[in-house]
Protein backbone atom coordinates (compact mmCIF):
# COMPACT_ATOMS: atom_id res chain seq x y z
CA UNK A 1 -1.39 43.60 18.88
CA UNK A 2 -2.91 43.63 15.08
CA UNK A 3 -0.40 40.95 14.37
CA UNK A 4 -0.95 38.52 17.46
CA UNK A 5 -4.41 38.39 16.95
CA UNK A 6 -4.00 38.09 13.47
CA UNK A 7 -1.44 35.54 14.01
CA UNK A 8 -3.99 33.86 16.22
CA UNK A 9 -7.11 33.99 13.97
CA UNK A 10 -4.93 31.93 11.39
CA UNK A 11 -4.50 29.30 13.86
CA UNK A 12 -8.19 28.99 15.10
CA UNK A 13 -8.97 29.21 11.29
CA UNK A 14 -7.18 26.67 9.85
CA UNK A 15 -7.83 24.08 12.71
CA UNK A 16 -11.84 24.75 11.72
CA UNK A 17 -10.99 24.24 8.16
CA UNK A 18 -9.27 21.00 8.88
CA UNK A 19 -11.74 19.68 11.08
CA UNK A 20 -14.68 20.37 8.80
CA UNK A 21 -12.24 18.21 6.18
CA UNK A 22 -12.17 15.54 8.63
CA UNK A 23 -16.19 15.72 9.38
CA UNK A 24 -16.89 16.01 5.63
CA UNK A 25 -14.58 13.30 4.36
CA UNK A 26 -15.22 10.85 6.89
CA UNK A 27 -17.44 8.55 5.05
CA UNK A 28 -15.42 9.15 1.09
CA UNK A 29 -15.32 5.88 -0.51
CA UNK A 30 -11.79 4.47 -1.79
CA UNK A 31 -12.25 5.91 -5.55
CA UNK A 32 -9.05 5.73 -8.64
CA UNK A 33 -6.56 4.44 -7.93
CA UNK A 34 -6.33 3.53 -4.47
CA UNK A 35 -8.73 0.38 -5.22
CA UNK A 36 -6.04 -0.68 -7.92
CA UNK A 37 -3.60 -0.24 -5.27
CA UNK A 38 -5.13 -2.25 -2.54
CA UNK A 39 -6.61 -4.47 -5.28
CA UNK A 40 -2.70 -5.66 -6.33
CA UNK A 41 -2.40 -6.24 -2.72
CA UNK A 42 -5.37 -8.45 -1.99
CA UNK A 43 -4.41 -10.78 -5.43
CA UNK A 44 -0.94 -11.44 -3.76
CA UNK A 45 -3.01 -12.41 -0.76
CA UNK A 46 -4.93 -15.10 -2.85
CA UNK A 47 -1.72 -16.13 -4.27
CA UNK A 48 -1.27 -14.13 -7.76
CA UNK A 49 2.27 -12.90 -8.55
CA UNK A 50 2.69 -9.43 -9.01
CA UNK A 51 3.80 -8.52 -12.73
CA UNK A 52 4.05 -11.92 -13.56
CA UNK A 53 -0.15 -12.29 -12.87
CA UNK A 54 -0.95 -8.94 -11.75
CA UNK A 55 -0.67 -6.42 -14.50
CA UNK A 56 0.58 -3.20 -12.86
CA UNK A 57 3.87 -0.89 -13.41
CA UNK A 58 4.76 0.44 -9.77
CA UNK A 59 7.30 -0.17 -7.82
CA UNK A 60 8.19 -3.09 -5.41
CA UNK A 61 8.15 -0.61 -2.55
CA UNK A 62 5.08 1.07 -3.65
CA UNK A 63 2.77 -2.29 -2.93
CA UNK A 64 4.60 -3.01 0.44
CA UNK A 65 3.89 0.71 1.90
CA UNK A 66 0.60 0.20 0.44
CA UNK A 67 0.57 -3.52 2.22
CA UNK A 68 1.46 -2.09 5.68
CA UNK A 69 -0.70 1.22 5.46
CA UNK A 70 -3.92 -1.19 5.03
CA UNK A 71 -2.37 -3.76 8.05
CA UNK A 72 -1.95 -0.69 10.11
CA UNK A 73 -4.74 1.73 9.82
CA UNK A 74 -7.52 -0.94 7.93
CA UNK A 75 -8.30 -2.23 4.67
CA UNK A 76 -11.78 -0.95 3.75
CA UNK A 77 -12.83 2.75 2.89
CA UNK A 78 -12.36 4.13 6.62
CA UNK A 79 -8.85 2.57 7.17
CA UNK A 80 -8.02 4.69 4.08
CA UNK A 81 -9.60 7.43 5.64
CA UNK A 82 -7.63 8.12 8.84
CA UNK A 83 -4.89 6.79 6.88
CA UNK A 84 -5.29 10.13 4.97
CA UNK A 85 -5.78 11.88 8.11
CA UNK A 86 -2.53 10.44 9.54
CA UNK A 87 -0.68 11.76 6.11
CA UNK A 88 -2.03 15.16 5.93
CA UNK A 89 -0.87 15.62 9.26
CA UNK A 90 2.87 14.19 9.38
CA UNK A 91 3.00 16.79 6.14
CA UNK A 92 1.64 19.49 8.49
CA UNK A 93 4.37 18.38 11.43
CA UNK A 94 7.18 17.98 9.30
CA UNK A 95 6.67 21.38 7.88
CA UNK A 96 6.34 22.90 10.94
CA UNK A 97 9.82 21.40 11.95
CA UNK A 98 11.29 22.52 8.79
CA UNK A 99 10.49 26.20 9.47
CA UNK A 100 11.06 25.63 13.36
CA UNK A 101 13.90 27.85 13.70
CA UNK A 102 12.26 30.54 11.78
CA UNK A 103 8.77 30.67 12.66
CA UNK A 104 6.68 27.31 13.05
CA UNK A 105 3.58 29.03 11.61
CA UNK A 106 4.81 29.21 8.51
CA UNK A 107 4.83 25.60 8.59
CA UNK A 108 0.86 25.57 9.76
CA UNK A 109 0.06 27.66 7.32
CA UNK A 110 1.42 25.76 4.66
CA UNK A 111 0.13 22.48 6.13
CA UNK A 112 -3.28 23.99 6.67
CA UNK A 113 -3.69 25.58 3.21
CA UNK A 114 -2.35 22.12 1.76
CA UNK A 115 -4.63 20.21 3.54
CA UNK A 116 -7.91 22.56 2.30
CA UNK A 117 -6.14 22.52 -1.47
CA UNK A 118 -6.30 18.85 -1.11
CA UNK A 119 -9.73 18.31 0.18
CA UNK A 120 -11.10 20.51 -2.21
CA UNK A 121 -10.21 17.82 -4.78
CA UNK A 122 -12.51 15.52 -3.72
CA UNK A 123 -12.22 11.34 -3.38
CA UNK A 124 -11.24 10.72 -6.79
CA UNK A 125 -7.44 12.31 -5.53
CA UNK A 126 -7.79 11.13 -2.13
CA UNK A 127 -4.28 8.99 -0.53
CA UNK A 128 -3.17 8.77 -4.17
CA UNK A 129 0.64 7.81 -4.20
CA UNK A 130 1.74 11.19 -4.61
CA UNK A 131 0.37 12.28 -1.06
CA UNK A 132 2.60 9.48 0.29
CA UNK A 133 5.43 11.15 -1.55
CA UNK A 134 4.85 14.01 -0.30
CA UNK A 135 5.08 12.83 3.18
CA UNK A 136 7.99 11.11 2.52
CA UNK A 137 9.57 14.23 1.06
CA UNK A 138 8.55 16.34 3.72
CA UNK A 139 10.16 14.03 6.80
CA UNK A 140 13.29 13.47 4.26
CA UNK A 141 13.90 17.60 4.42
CA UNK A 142 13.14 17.94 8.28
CA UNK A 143 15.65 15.42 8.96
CA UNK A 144 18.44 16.75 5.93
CA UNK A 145 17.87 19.89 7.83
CA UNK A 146 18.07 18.68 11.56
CA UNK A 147 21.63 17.03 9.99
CA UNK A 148 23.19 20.14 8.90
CA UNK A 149 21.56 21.90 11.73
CA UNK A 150 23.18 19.89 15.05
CA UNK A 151 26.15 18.24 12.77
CA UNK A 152 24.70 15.05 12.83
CA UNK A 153 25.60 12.50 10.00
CA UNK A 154 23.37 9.49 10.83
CA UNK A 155 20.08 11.81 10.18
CA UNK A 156 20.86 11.45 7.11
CA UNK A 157 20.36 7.94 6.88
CA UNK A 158 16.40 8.32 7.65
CA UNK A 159 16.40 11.01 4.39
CA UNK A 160 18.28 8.43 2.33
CA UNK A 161 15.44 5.85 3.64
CA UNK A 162 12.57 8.30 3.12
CA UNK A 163 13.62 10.04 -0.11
CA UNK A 164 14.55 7.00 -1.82
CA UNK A 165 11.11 5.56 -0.64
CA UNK A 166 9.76 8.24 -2.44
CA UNK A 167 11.94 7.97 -5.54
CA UNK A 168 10.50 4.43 -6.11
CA UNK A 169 7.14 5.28 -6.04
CA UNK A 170 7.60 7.93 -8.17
CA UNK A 171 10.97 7.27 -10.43
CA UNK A 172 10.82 11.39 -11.65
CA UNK A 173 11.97 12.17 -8.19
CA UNK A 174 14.81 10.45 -8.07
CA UNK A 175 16.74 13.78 -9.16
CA UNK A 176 15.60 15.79 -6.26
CA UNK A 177 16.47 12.59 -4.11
CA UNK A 178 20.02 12.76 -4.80
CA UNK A 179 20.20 16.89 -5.21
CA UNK A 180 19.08 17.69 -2.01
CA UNK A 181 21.68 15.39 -0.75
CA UNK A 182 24.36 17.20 -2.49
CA UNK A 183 22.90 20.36 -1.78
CA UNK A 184 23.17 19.61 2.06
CA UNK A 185 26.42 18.13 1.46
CA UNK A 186 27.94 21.47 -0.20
CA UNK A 187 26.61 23.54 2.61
CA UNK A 188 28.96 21.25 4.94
CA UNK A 189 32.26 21.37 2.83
CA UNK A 190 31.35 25.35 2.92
CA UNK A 191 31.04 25.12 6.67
CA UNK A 192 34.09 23.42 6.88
CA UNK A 193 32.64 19.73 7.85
CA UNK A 194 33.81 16.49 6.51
CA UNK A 195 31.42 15.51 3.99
CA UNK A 196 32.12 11.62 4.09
CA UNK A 197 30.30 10.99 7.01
CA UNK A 198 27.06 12.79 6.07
CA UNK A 199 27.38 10.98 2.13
CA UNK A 200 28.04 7.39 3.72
CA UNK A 201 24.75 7.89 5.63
CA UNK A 202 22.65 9.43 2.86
CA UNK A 203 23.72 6.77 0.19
CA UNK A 204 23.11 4.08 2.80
CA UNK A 205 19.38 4.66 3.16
CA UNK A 206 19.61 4.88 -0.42
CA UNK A 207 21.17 1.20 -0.99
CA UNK A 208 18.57 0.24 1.53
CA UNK A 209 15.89 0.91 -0.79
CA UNK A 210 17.64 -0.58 -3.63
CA UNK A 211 17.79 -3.53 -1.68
CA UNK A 212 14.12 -3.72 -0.92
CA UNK A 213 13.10 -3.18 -4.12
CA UNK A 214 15.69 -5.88 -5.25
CA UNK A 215 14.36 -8.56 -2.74
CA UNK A 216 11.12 -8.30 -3.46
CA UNK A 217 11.33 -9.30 -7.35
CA UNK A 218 14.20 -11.87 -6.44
CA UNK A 219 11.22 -13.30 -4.27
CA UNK A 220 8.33 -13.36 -6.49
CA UNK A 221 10.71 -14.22 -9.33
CA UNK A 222 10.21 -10.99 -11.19
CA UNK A 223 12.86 -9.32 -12.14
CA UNK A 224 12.18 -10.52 -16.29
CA UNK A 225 8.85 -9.12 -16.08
CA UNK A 226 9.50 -5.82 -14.00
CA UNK A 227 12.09 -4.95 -16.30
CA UNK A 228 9.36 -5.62 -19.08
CA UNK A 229 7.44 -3.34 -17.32
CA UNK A 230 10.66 -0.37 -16.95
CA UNK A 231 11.23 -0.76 -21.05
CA UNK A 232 7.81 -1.19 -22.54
CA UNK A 233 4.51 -0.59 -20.24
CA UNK A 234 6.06 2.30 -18.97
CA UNK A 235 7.04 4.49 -21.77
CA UNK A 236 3.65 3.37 -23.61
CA UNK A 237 1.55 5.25 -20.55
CA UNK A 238 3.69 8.39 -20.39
CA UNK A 239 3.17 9.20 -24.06
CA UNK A 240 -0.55 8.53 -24.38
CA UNK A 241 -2.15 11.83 -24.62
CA UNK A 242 0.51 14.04 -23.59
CA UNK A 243 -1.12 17.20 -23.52
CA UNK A 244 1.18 20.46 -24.39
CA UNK A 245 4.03 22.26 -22.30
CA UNK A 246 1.75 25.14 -21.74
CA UNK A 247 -1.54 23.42 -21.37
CA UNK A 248 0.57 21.79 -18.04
CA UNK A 249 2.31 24.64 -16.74
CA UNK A 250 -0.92 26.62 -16.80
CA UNK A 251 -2.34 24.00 -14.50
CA UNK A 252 0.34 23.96 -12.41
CA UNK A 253 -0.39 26.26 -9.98
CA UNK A 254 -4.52 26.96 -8.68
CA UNK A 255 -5.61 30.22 -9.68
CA UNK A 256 -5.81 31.27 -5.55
CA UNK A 257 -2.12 29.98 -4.89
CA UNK A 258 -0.81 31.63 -8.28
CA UNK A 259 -2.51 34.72 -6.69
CA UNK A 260 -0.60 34.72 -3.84
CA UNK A 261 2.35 33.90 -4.62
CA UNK A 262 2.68 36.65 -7.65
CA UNK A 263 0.98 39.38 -5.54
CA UNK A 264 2.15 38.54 -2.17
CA UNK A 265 5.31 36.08 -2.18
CA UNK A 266 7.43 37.26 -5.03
CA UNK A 267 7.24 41.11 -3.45
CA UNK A 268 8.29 39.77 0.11
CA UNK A 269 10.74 37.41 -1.44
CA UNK A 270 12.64 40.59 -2.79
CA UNK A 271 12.53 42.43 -0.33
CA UNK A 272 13.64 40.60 2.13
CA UNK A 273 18.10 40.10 2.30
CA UNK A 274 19.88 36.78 2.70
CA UNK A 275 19.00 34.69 -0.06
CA UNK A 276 22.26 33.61 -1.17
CA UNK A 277 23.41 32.62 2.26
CA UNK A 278 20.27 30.86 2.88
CA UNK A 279 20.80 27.36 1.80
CA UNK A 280 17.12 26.48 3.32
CA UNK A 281 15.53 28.75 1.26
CA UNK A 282 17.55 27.53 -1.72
CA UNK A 283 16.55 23.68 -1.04
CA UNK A 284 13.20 24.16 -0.74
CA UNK A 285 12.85 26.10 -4.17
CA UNK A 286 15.42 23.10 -5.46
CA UNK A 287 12.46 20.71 -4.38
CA UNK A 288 9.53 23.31 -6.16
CA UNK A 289 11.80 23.18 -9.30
CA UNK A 290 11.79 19.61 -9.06
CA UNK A 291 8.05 19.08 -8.05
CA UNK A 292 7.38 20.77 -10.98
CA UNK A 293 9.56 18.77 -13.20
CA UNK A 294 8.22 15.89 -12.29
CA UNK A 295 5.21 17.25 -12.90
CA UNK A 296 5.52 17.77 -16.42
CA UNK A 297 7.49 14.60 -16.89
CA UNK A 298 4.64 12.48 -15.93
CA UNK A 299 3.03 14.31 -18.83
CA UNK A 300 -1.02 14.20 -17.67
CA UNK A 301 -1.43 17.43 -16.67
CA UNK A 302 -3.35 15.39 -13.03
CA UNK A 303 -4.14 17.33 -10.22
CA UNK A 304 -2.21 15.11 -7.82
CA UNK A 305 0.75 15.02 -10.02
CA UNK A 306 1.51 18.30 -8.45
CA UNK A 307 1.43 17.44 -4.82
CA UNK A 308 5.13 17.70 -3.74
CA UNK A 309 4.95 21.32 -5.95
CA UNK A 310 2.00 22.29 -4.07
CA UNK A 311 3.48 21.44 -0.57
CA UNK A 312 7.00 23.30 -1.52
CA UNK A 313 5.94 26.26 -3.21
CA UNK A 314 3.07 27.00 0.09
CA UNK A 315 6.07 26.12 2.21
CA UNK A 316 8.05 29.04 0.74
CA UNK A 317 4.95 31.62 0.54
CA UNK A 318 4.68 30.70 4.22
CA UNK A 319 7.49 31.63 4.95
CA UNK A 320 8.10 35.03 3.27
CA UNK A 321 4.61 35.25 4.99
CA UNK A 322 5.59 35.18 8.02
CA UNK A 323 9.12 37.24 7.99
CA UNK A 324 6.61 40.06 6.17
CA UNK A 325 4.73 39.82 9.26
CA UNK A 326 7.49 40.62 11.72
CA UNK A 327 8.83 43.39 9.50
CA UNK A 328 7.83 46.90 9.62
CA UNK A 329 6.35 49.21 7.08
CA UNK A 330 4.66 47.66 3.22
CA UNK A 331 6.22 44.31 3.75
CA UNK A 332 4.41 44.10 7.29
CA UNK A 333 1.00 45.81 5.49
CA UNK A 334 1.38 43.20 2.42
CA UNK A 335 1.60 40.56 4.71
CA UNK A 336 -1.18 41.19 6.71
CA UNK A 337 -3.15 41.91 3.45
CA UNK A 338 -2.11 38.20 2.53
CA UNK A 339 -2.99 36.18 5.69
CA UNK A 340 -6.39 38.56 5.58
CA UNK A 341 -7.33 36.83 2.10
CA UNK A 342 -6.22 33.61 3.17
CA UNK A 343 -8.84 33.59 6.07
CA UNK A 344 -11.76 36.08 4.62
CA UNK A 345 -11.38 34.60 1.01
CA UNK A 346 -9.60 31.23 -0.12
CA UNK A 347 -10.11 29.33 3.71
CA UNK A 348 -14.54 30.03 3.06
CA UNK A 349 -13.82 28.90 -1.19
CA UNK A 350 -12.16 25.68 -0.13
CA UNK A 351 -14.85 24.92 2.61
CA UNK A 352 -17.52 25.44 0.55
CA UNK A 353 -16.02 23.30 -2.50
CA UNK A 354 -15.34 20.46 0.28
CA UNK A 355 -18.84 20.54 1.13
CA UNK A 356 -20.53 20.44 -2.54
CA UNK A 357 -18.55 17.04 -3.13
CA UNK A 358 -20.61 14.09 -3.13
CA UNK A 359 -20.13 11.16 -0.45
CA UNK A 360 -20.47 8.25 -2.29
CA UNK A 361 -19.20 6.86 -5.86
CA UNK A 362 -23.12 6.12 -7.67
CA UNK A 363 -20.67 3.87 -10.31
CA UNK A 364 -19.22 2.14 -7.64
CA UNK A 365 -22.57 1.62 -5.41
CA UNK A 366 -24.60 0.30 -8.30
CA UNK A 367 -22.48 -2.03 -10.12
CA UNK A 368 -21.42 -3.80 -6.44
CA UNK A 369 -25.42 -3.83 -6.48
CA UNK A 370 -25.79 -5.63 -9.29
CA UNK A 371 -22.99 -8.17 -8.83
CA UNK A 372 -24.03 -8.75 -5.21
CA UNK A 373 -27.50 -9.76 -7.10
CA UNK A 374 -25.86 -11.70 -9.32
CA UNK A 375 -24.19 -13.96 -6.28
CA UNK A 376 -21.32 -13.24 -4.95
CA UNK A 377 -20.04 -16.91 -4.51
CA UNK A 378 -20.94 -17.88 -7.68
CA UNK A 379 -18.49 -14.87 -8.81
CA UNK A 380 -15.81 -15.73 -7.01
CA UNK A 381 -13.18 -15.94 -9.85
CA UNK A 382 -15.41 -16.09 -12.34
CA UNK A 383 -15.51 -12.33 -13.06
CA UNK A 384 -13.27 -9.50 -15.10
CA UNK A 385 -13.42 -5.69 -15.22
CA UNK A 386 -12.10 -3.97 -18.14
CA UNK A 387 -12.03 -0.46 -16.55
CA UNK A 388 -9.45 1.80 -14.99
CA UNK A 389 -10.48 3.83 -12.52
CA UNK A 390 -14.43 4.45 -12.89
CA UNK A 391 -15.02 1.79 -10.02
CA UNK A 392 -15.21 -1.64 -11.21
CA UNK A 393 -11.74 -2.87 -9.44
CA UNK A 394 -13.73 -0.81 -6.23
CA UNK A 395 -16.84 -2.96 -6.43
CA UNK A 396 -14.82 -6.23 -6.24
CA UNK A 397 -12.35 -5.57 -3.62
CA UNK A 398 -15.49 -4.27 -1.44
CA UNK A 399 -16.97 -7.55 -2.42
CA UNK A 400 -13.66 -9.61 -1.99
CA UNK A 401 -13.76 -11.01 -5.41
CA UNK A 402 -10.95 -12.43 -6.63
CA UNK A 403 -10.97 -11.17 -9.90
CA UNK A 404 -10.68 -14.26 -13.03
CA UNK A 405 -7.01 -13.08 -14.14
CA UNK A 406 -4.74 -10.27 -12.95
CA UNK A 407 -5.96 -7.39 -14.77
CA UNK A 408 -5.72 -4.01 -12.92
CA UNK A 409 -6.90 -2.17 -15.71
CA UNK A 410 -7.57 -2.13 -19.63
CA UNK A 411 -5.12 1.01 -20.66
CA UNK A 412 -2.96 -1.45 -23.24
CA UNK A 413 -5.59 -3.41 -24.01
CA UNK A 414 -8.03 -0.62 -26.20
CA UNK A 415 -4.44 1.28 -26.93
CA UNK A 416 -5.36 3.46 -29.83
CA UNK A 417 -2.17 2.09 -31.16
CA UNK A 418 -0.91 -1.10 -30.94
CA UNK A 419 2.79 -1.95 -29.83
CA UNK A 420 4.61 -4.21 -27.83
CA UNK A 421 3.18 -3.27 -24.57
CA UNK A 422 -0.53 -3.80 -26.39
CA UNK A 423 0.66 -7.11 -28.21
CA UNK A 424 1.58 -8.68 -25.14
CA UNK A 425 -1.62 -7.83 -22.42
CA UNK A 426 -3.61 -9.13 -25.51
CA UNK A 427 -2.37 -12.36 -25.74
CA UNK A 428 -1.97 -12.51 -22.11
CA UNK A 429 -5.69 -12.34 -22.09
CA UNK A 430 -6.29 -14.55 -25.06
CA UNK A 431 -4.27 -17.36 -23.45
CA UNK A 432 -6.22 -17.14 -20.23
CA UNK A 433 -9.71 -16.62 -21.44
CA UNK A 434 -8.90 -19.78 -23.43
CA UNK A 435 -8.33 -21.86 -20.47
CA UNK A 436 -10.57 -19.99 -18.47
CA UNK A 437 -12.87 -17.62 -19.43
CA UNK A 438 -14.66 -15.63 -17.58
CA UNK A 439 -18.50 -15.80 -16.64
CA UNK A 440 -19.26 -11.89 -16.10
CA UNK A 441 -17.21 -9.24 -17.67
CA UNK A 442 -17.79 -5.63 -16.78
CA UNK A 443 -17.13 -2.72 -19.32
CA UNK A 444 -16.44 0.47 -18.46
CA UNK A 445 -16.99 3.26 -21.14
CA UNK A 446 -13.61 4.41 -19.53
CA UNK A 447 -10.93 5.02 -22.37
CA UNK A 448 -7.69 6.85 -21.09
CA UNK A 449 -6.77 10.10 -22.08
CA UNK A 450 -10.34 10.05 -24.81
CA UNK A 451 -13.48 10.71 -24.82
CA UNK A 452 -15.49 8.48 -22.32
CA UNK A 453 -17.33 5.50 -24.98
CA UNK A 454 -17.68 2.09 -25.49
CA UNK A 455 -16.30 2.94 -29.26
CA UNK A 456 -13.33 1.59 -27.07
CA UNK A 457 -14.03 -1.71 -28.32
CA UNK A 458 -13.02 -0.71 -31.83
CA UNK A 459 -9.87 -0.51 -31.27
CA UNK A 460 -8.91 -4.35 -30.56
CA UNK A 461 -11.62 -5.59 -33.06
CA UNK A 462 -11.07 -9.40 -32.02
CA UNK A 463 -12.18 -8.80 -28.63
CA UNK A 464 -15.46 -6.91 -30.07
CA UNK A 465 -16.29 -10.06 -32.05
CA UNK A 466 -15.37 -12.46 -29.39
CA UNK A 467 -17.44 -10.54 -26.61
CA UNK A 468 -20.63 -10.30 -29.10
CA UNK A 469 -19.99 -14.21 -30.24
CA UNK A 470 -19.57 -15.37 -26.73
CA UNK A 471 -21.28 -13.11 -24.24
CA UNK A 472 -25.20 -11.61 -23.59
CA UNK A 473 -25.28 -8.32 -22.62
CA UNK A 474 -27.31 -8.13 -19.51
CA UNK A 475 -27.21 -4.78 -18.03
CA UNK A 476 -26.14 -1.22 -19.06
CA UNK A 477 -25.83 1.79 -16.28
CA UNK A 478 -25.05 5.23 -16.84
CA UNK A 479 -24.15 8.12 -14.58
CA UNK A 480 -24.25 11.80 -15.93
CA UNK A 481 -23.24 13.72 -12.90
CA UNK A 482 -20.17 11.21 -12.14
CA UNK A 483 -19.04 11.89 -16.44
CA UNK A 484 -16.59 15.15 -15.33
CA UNK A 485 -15.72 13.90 -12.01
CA UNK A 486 -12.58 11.53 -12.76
CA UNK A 487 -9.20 12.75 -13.83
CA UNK A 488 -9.44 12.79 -17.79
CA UNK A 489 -8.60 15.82 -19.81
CA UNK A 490 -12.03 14.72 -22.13
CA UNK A 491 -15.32 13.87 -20.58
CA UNK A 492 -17.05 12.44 -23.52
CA UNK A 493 -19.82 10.24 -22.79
CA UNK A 494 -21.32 10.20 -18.77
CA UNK A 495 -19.30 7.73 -16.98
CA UNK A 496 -21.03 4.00 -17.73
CA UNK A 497 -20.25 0.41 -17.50
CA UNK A 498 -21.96 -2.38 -18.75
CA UNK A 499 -22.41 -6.32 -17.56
CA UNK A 500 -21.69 -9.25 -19.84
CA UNK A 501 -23.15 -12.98 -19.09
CA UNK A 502 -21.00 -15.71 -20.80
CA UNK A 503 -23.51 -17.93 -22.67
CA UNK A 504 -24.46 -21.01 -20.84
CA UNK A 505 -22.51 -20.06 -18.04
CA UNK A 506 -23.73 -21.12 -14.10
CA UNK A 507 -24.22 -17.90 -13.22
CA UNK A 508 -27.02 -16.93 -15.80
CA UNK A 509 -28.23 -20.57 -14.83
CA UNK A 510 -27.87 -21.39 -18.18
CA UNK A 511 -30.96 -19.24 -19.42
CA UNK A 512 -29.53 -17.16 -21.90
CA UNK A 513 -28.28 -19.65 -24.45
CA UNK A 514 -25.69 -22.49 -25.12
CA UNK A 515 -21.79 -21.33 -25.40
């Protein structure tokens, strides 16, 4: 009886917990990197050329799942909303279909606690690419599962699809892509099952991938510049500010989670018999292994990083969870104890940090403010952020500016130390602000992986004279409670950005001064 109700109360509990998320969230504003992201998308739409005009380093795939999730569910901030919705939960189904056989509430329970872990870390991590991965991830294990499960090969063509979808947006899975396939494929040859079958399909949704990925840069004419991208951008980003091997794995797991898993999980996991002829169980702590690899790979220490780790690892505690349940004696009491803390405890801490988050971006709000006051049609082209994620690229896709050049950010641009990558955004920008500069410019006091401040401008000393010889500054905004909010190991300065007029330009009306 103790364990039906409690089985019960975990149910009713989560479901609140996930619709308070929903109520709470409803109005979060796209914040990070999810305006970049739709940002790449809308230049294409106005006819720039992604890599060649557009400076990002994703994959092909990643802007055309971007491209239909914004057809499908709605450009602005409340398309990106239920599109988060719609994620959370295909996570929360496919992990109940993954543990179907043993208990499906393992699978709410790790969806549910996900989806509270997740809120609780606010609109700055909200629909990043890693959520999509995770989705992706999830639906590629239900179906490698279902395949081994009923003997069919052609599920496996959906995981090839899904996992490789994954593996582009995010190139450090592309182990745990292809090792989950061979891990599936081992359990058949042990089963006695032709292998060829189930390999032809996997590898096929693979190539399909490939293929996508392939067509897109043969149509834009990109391959030169992607590649570019692979050999120099790349590598630049992954080691600026690399913080230390501990310093990540300490992050890697929330104090709450680490709590139950060492006090809870690891004792049940013990306990309970039939690891090593569990090739479930041995799949899905492949996939935490390589969550976590990736993890540190990407080398940032971010919160959302950490997503397909997260998702695993709660999988797995679910799991034990749930056997320990059904058992008898200290498993059983354990167990209980666990679920108990998960309702009376972490469920009210991860409500409560949901609800202290703010609704709006103040960055975001006041600088589309002050361009809207400026004229929008008059900006129309005419203006250029150098930011990253503090909310300029936010304020002009809300505004449907078409930004002067390409720009998605200024990361290479103030590079503490020059190279390739920094040589060539540089004169990428010198080229085009000599054939067409810009009327506005927005700053951001945003430097990557330092301490938020416009000492920024220091580091490409050119610029810094050009900007003071050329431009007026017209407006300077700071926000104090926004400075510890975005995902930078140093907070520095409060989060600020500041406007620039070009001199004699038509939209200062020509009052502040000949060029």
């Amino acid at each position: 009886m103790l364990t039906r109700w409690l089985r019960g109360l975990l149910v009713l509990g989560l479901m609140a917990g996930a619709g308070y998320f929903v109520v709470a969230s409803w109005h979060w504003p796209l914040l990070c990197d999810a305006p970049v992201m739709h940002t790449v998308d809308f230049l294409m739409q106005h006819g720039k050329e992604p890599y060649r005009d557009i400076t990002d380093n994703n994959f092909p795939v990643t802007y055309m799942v971007e491209g239909a999730a914004m057809r499908l569910f709605g450009a602005g901030d409340l398309g990106w909303r239920i599109f988060d919705f719609f994620l959370l939960t295909a996570i929360t189904l496919a992990m109940v279909e993954i543990t179907r056989r043993r208990d499906w509430l393992a699978g709410v329970f790790a969806g549910g606690f996900f989806l509270l872990l997740y809120g609780s870390q606010g609109p700055n991590f909200s629909v990043e690419r890693e959520l999509v991965v995770t989705a992706l991830f999830l639906g590629g294990y239900a179906c490698l599962f279902a395949s081994v499960r009923s003997k069919t090969p052609a599920l496996l063509l959906p995981y090839g699809f899904l996992t490789a979808t994954a593996a582009s947006m995010k190139p450090t899975f592309s182990f745990m892509a292809v090792a989950l396939l061979a891990l599936g494929c081992i359990c058949l040859s042990r089963r006695a099952a032709s292998v060829k079958p189930y390999l032809g399909w996997g590898v096929a949704g693979f190539a399909a991938i490939a293929a996508i990925n392939a067509s897109f840069l043969a149509w834009h004419h990109a391959f030169r510049q992607f590649w570019f991208v692979l050999r120099v951008v790349t590598p630049a980003y992954v080691a600026l500010g690399q913080p230390g091997y501990g310093e990540l794995l300490r992050k890697a797991l929330p104090d709450t989670v680490l709590g139950l898993v060492l006090v809870v999980g690891v004792p049940l996991a013990i306990v309970h018999r039939g690891w090593e002829r569990d090739w479930e169980r041995w799949a899905l702590l492949l996939g935490v292994g390589c969550g976590l690899l990736s993890y540190v790979l990407q080398g940032k220490g971010f919160l959302h990083h950490k997503y397909v780790f997260d998702a695993l690892i709660l999988l797995l505690l679910g799991i034990e969870l749930m056997q320990g349940l059904a058992g008898r004696g200290w498993p059983r009491l354990l167990a209980c104890g666990g679920l108990a803390a998960t309702l009376l405890v972490f469920l009210p801490h991860y409500v409560e940090k949901i609800h202290a988050i703010p609704a709006r971006s103040g960055l975001t709000d006041a600088l589309q403010g002050d361009l809207e006051r400026l004229g929008t049609q008059q900006l129309q082209g005419r203006v250029q952020c150098f930011d990253l994620v503090f909310g300029c690229l936010n304020a002009l896709y809300h505004l449907r500016l078409v930004e002067n050049t390409g720009f998605t950010g200024d990361l290479l641009l103030f590079f503490p130390e020059a190279g390739a990558g920094s040589t060539y955004y540089r004169e990428k920008f010198w080229a085009e602000a000599a054939r067409d500069p810009a009327d506005v410019l927005v700053v951001t006091n945003e430097w990557f992986q330092r301490p938020n401040s416009f000492h920024k401008l220091d580091a490409w000393p050119e610029f810094k004279q050009y900007l003071n010889a050329r431009y007026v500054l017209l407006e300077t905004r700071s926000f104090p409670a926004e400075g510890d909010s975005f995902p930078q190991r140093y907070a520095g300065e409060a989060a600020a950005y500041r406007i620039y007029i070009r001199k004699g330009s038509a939209v200062s009306g020509g009052v502040v001064g000949p060029s």
